[in-house]
Protein backbone atom coordinates (compact mmCIF):
# COMPACT_ATOMS: atom_id res chain seq x y z
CA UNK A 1 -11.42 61.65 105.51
CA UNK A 2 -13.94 59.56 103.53
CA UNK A 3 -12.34 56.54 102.36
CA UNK A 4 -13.51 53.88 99.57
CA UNK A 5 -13.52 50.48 98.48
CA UNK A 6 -12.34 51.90 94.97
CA UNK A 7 -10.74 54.77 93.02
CA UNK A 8 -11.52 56.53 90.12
CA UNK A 9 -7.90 57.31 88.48
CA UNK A 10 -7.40 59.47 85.34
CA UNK A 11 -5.46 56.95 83.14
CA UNK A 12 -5.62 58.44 79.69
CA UNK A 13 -6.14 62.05 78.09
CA UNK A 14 -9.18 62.80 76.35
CA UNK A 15 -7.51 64.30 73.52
CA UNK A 16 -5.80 60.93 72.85
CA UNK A 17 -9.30 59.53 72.02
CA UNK A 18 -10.98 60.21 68.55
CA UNK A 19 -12.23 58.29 65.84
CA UNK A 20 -10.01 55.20 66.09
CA UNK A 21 -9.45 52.46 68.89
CA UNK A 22 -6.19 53.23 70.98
CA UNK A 23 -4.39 50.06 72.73
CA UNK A 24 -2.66 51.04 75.99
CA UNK A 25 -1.00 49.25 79.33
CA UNK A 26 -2.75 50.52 82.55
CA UNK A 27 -2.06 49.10 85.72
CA UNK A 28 0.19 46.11 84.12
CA UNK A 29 -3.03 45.46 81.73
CA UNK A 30 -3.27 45.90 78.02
CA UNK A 31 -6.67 47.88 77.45
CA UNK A 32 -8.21 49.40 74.58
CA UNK A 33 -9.93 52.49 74.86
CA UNK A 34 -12.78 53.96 72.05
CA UNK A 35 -16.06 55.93 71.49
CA UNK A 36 -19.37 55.27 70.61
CA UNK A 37 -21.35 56.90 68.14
CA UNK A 38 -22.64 59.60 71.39
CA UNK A 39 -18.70 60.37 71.80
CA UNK A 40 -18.43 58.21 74.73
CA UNK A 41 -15.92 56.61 76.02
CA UNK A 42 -15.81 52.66 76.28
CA UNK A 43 -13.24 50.42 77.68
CA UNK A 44 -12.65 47.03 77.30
CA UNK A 45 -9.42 44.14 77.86
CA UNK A 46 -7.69 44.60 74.37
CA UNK A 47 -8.25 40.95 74.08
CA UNK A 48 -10.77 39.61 71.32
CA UNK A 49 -12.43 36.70 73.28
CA UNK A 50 -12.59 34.65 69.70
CA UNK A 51 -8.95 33.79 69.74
CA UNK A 52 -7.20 36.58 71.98
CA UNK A 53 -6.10 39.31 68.48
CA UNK A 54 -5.59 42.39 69.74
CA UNK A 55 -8.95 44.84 69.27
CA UNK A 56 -6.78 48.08 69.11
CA UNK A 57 -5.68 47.42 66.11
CA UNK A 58 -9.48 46.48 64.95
CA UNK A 59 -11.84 49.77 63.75
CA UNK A 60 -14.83 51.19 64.40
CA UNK A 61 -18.38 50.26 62.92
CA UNK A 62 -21.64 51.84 63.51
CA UNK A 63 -20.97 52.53 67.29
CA UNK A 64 -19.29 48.48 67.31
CA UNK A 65 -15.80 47.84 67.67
CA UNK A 66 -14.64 45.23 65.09
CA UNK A 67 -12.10 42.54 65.86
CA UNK A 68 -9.11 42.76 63.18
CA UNK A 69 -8.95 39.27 62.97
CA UNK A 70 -12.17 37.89 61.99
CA UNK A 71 -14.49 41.16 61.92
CA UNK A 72 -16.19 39.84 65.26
CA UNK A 73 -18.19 42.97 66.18
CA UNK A 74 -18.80 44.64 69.71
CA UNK A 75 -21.12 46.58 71.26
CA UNK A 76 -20.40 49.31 73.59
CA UNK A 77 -21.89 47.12 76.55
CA UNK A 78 -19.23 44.21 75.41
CA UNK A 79 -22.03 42.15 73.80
CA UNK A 80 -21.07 40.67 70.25
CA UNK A 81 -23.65 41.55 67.49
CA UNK A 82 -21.99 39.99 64.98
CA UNK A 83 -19.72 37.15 63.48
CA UNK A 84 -19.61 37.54 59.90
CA UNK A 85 -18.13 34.24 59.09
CA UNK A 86 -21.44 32.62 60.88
CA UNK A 87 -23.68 34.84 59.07
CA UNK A 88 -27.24 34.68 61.09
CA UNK A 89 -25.76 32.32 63.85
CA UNK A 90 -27.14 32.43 67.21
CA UNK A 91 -24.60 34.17 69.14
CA UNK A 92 -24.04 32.64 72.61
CA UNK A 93 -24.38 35.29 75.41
CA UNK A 94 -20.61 34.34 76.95
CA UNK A 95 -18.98 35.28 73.79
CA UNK A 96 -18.52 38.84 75.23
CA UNK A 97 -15.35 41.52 75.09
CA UNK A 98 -14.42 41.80 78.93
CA UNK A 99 -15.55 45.72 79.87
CA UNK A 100 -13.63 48.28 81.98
CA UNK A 101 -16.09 51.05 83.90
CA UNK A 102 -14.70 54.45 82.76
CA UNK A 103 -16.04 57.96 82.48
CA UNK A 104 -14.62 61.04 81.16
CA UNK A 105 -14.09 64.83 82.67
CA UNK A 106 -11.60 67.05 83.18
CA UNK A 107 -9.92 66.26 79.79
CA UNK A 108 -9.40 62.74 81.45
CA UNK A 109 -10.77 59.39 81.10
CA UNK A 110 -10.92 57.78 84.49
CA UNK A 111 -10.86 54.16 84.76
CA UNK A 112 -12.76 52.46 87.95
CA UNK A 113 -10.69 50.43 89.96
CA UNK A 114 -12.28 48.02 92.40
CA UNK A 115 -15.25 45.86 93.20
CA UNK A 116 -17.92 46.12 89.65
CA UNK A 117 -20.63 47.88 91.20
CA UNK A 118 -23.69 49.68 89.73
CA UNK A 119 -23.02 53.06 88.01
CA UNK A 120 -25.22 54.63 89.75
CA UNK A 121 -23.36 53.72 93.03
CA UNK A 122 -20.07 55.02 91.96
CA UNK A 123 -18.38 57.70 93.80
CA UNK A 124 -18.16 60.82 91.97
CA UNK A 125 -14.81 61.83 89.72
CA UNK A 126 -12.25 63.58 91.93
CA UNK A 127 -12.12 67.04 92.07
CA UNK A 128 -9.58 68.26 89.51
CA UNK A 129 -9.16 72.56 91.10
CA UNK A 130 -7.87 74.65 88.59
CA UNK A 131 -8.97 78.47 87.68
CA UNK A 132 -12.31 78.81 86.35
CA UNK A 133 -12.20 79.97 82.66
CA UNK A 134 -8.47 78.67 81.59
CA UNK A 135 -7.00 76.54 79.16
CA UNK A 136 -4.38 73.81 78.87
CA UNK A 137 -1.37 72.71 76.95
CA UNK A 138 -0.45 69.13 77.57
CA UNK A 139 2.76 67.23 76.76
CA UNK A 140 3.18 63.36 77.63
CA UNK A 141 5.57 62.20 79.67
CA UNK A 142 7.41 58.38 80.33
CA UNK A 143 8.64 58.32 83.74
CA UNK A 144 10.43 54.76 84.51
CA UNK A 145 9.43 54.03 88.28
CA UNK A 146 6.27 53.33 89.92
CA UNK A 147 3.75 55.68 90.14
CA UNK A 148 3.84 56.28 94.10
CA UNK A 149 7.36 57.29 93.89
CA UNK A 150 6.44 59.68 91.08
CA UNK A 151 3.86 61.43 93.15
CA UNK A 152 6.02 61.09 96.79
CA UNK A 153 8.63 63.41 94.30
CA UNK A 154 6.74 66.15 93.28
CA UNK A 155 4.68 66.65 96.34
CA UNK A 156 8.09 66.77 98.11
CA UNK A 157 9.59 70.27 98.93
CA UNK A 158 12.89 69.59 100.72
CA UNK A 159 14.45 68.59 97.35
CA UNK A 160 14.00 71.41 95.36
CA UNK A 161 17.74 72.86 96.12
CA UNK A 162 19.35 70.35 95.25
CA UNK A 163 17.76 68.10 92.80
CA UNK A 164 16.58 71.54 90.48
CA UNK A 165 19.64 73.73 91.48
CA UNK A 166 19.99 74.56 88.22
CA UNK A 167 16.34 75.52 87.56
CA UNK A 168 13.46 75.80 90.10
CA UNK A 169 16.09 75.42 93.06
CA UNK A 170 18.20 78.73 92.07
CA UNK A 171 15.42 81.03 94.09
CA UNK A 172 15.78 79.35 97.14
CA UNK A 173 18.83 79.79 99.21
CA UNK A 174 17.90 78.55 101.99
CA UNK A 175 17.59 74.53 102.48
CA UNK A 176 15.81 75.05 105.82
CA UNK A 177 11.80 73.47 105.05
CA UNK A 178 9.12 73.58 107.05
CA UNK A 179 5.94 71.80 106.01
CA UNK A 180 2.63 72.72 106.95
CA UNK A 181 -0.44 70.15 105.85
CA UNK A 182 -3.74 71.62 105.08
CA UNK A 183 -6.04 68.58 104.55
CA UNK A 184 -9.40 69.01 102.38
CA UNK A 185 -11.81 66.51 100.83
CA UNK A 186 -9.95 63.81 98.96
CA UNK A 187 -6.55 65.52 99.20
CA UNK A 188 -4.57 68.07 100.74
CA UNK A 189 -2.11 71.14 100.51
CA UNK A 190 1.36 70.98 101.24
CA UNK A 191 2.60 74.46 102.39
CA UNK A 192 6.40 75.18 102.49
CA UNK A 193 6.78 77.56 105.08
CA UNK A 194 9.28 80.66 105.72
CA UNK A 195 9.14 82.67 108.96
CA UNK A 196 5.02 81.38 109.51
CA UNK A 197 4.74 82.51 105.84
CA UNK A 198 3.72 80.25 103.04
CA UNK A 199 6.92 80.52 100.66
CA UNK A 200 5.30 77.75 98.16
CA UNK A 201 2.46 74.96 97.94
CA UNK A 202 0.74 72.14 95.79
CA UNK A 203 -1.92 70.54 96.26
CA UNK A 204 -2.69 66.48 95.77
CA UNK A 205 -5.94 64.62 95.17
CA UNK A 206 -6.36 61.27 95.48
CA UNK A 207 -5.33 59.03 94.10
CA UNK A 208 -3.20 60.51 91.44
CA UNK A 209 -3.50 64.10 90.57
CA UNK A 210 -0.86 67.32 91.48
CA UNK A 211 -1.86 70.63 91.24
CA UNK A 212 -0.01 73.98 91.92
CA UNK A 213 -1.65 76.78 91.51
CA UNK A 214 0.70 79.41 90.71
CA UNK A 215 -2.34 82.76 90.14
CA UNK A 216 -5.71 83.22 89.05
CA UNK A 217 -4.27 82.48 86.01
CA UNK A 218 -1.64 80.32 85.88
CA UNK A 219 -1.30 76.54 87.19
CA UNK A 220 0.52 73.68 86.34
CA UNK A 221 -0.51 69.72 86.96
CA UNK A 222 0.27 66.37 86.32
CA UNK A 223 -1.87 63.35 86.88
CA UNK A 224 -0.18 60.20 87.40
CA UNK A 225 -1.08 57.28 85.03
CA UNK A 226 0.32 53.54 85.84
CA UNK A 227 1.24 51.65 83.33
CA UNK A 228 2.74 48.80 85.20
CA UNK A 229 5.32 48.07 88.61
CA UNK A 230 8.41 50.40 86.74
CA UNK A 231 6.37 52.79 84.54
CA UNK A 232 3.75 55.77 84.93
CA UNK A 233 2.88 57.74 82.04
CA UNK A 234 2.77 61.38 83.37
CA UNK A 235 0.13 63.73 81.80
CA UNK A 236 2.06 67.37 82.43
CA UNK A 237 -0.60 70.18 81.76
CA UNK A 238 -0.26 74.22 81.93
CA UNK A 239 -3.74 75.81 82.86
CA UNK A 240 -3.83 79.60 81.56
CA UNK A 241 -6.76 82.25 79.91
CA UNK A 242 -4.51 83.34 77.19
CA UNK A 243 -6.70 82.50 73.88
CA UNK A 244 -4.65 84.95 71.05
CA UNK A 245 -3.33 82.08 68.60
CA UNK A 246 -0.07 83.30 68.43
CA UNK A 247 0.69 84.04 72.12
CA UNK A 248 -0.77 80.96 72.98
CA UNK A 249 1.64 78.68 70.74
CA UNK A 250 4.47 80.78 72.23
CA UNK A 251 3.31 79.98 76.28
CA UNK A 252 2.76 75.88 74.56
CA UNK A 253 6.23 75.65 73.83
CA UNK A 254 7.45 77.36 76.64
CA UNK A 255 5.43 74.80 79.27
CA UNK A 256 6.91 71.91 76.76
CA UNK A 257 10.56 73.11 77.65
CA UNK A 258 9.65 74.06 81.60
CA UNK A 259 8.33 70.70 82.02
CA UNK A 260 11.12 68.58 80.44
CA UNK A 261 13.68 71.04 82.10
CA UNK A 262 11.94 70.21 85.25
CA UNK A 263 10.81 66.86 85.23
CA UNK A 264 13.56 65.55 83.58
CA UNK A 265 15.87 66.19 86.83
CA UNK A 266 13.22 64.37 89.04
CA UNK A 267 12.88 61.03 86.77
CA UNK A 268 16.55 60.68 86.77
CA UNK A 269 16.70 60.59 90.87
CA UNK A 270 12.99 58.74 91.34
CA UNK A 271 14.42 55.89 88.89
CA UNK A 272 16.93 55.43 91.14
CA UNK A 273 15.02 55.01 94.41
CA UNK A 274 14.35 51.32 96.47
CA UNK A 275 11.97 49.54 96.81
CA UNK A 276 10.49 51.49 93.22
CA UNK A 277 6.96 50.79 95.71
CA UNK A 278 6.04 53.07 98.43
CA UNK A 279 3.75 50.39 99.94
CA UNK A 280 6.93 48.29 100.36
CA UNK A 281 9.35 51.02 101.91
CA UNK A 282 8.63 50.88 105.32
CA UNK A 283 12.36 50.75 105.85
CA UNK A 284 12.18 54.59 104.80
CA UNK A 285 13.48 56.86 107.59
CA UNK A 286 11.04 59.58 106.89
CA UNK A 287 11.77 62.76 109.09
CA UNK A 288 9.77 66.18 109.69
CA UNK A 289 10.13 67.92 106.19
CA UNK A 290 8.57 64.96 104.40
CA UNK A 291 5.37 65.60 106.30
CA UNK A 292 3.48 65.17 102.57
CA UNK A 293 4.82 61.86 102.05
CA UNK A 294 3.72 61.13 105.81
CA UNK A 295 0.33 62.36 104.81
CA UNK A 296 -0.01 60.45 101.57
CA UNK A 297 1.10 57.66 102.88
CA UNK A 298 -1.67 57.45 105.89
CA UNK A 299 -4.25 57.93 103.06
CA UNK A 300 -3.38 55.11 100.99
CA UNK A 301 -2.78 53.04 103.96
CA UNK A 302 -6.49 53.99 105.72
CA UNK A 303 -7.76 53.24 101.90
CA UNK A 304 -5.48 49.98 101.96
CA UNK A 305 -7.54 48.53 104.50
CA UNK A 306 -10.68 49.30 103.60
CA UNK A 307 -9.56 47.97 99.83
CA UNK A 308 -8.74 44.53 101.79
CA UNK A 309 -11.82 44.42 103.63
CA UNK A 310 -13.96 44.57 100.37
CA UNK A 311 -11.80 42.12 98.56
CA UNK A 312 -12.46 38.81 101.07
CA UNK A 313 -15.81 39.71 100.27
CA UNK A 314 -15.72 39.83 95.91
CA UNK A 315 -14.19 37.87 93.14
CA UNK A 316 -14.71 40.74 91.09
CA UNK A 317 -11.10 42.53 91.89
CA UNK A 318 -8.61 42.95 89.41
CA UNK A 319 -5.84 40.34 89.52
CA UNK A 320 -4.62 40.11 92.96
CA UNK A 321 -0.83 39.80 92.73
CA UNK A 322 -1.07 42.87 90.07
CA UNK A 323 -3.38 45.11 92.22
CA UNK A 324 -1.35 44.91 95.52
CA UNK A 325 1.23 47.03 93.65
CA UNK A 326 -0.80 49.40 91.54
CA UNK A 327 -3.59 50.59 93.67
C-alpha cells in the first residue's frame, strides 16, 4: 500500500457552497469556505488578519472576499487588494488571509492536510466508487464522537444483530461473522462471509469515505468529516439512476428516514465508547471478527509514521497537539 505524508479528506459538501461565504469547524479549526468568480473553491482560516472578525460572516466582491468588519478585501490567493479606510495605501505583503489547499470532486470539497507543498505535487483525490451514471440524495448528519470511532462502526459487521435488531439486524439470525479483507488501492473491502459465501460487504477509502454498494444501481455512503476531538459531521448519501421528479422525491425521503433509522442506533453506542480516539485504544481487545478495524488500523498506523517522519522535517504542519488527534 502506497502511503503519504498527507491526506486529502472530503470535509464539506459541494452543495453547501454557493454564492455566499460559509464558516465551519474542521479538524478543531474554524475555516471559511467560498468561490471565486470561475466557481472555485477557496479556503482560508475564518480569521480576518486586521483584527481577527470572523470572514464568514463577510460577502463576496468581484471574485474578493470582504472582511465584515472593516471591508478589508481578499483575493482568492489570500493577498489583500484592498483597505478602504486607507484608500490608495501601499498594502504590506504580510497583511494576508491565512489559505487552506482544497479542491473539489465527487460533490466534495477536500481539504489538504499536511506539509504545504506545490499543487502540482499533490496526490490525486481519492477514489470515491460508485455506479457510473447515478445520482445522490444527501442528508447531514452530527455524530458526537471522534471521527475514527465513527468509521471503526460502520465498517464493523459483528454488530449488526444486536445494535440494529430492530432494523438492518432482523435478516440476520445468525451472530456467527466471518470477515474476509480484500485490500485495493487506498482502501479495502470488508466481506462478511456465510458458508465461503459473501453474505454482505462495504468498502473504505482512505482516509474517510464508506461505500456499500448494494446493485448497479443502488449504493449508499458516508464520508466522515471532523469537526474537532468529540464531533464528525457525517455526509450520508444514496447513489441511484432514478431521474422521474416524483419518484425521485419519494426514494429522497425514504434514504432520509433509512439513514436516521440506521445511524441513529450507531451514534448512540459510538458516543459511548473509550478512549473517543482509536489512536489511543491500544487497550482494545480486538478479536477475529473485527478484522476491518485490524485493517484500518495498520493503515493509519503505516501512514502515522510516515506523517511523523515528514513533520521533524517542516514547520508547515497544522498545530501539533490538534493534529495528533485528527489525522
Amino acid at each position: 500500500m502506497k502511503v503519504s505524508s498527507g491526506h486529502w479528506y472530503a470535509v464539506l459538501s459541494s452543495r453547501e457552497l454557493s454564492t455566499r461565504p460559509v464558516g465551519k469547524t474542521r479538524f478543531g479549526k474554524n475555516l471559511v469556505f467560498w468561490r471565486d468568480t470561475g466557481g472555485k473553491p477557496v479556503c482560508f482560516d475564518n480569521r480576518c488578519p486586521h483584527r481577527g472578525a470572523e470572514l464568514s460572516l463577510g460577502r463576496l466582491r468581484d471574485g474578493t472576499l470582504a472582511c465584515p468588519y472593516h471591508g478589508f478585501r481578499f483575493d482568492p490567493s489570500g493577498r489583500c487588494v484592498e483597505v478602504p479606510a486607507e484608500g490608495a495605501w501601499h498594502i504590506p505583503e504580510h497583511l494576508r488571509a491565512e489559505i487552506r489547499q482544497v479542491h473539489e470532486k465527487h460533490g466534495f470539497i477536500w481539504l489538504w492536510r499536511g506539509p504545504e507543498i506545490a499543487t502540482a505535487e499533490l496526490p490525486p483525490i481519492p477514489q470515491f466508487p460508485v455506479p457510473r451514471g447515478t445520482i445522490y440524495g444527501e442528508h447531514i448528519q452530527y455524530w458526537p464522537t471522534h471521527y475514527t470511532r465513527c468509521i471503526e462502526g460502520v465498517i464493523d459487521h459483528s454488530h449488526l444483530p444486536f445494535v440494529h435488531r430492530k432494523s438492518l439486524g432482523i435478516f440476520i439470525r445468525n451472530p456467527l461473522t466471518r470477515i474476509k479483507i480484500d485490500p485495493f488501492d487506498g482502501g479495502f473491502r470488508s466481506n462478511m462471509l456465510r458458508d465461503d459465501r459473501i453474505m454482505h460487504h462495504v468498502d473504505f477509502v482512505y482516509p474517510n469515505v464508506w461505500i456499500q454498494n448494494l446493485n448497479s444501481r443502488w449504493t449508499m455512503s458516508a464520508t466522515f468529516a471532523p469537526i474537532d476531538n468529540t464531533r464528525t459531521a457525517v455526509y450520508n448519501r444514496w447513489h441511484h439512476k432514478i431521474r422521474a421528479p416524483l419518484l425521485r422525491s419519494f426514494v429522497n425521503l425514504w434514504g432520509r428516514f433509512s439513514v436516521f433509522m440506521v445511524f441513529h442506533e450507531d451514534m448512540a453506542i459510538l458516543a459511548t465508547q473509550q478512549p473517543a480516539y482509536t489512536d489511543d485504544a491500544a487497550a482494545d481487545k480486538l478479536v477475529p471478527s473485527d478484522a476491518a478495524q485490524i485493517e484500518f488500523r495498520k493503515m493509519r498506523v503505516q501512514y502515522q509514521k510516515e506523517f511523523d517522519a515528514v513533520a521533524k522535517q517542516t514547520s508547515s504542519l497544522d498545530e501539533p497537539q490538534l493534529a495528533s488527534k485528527t489525522r
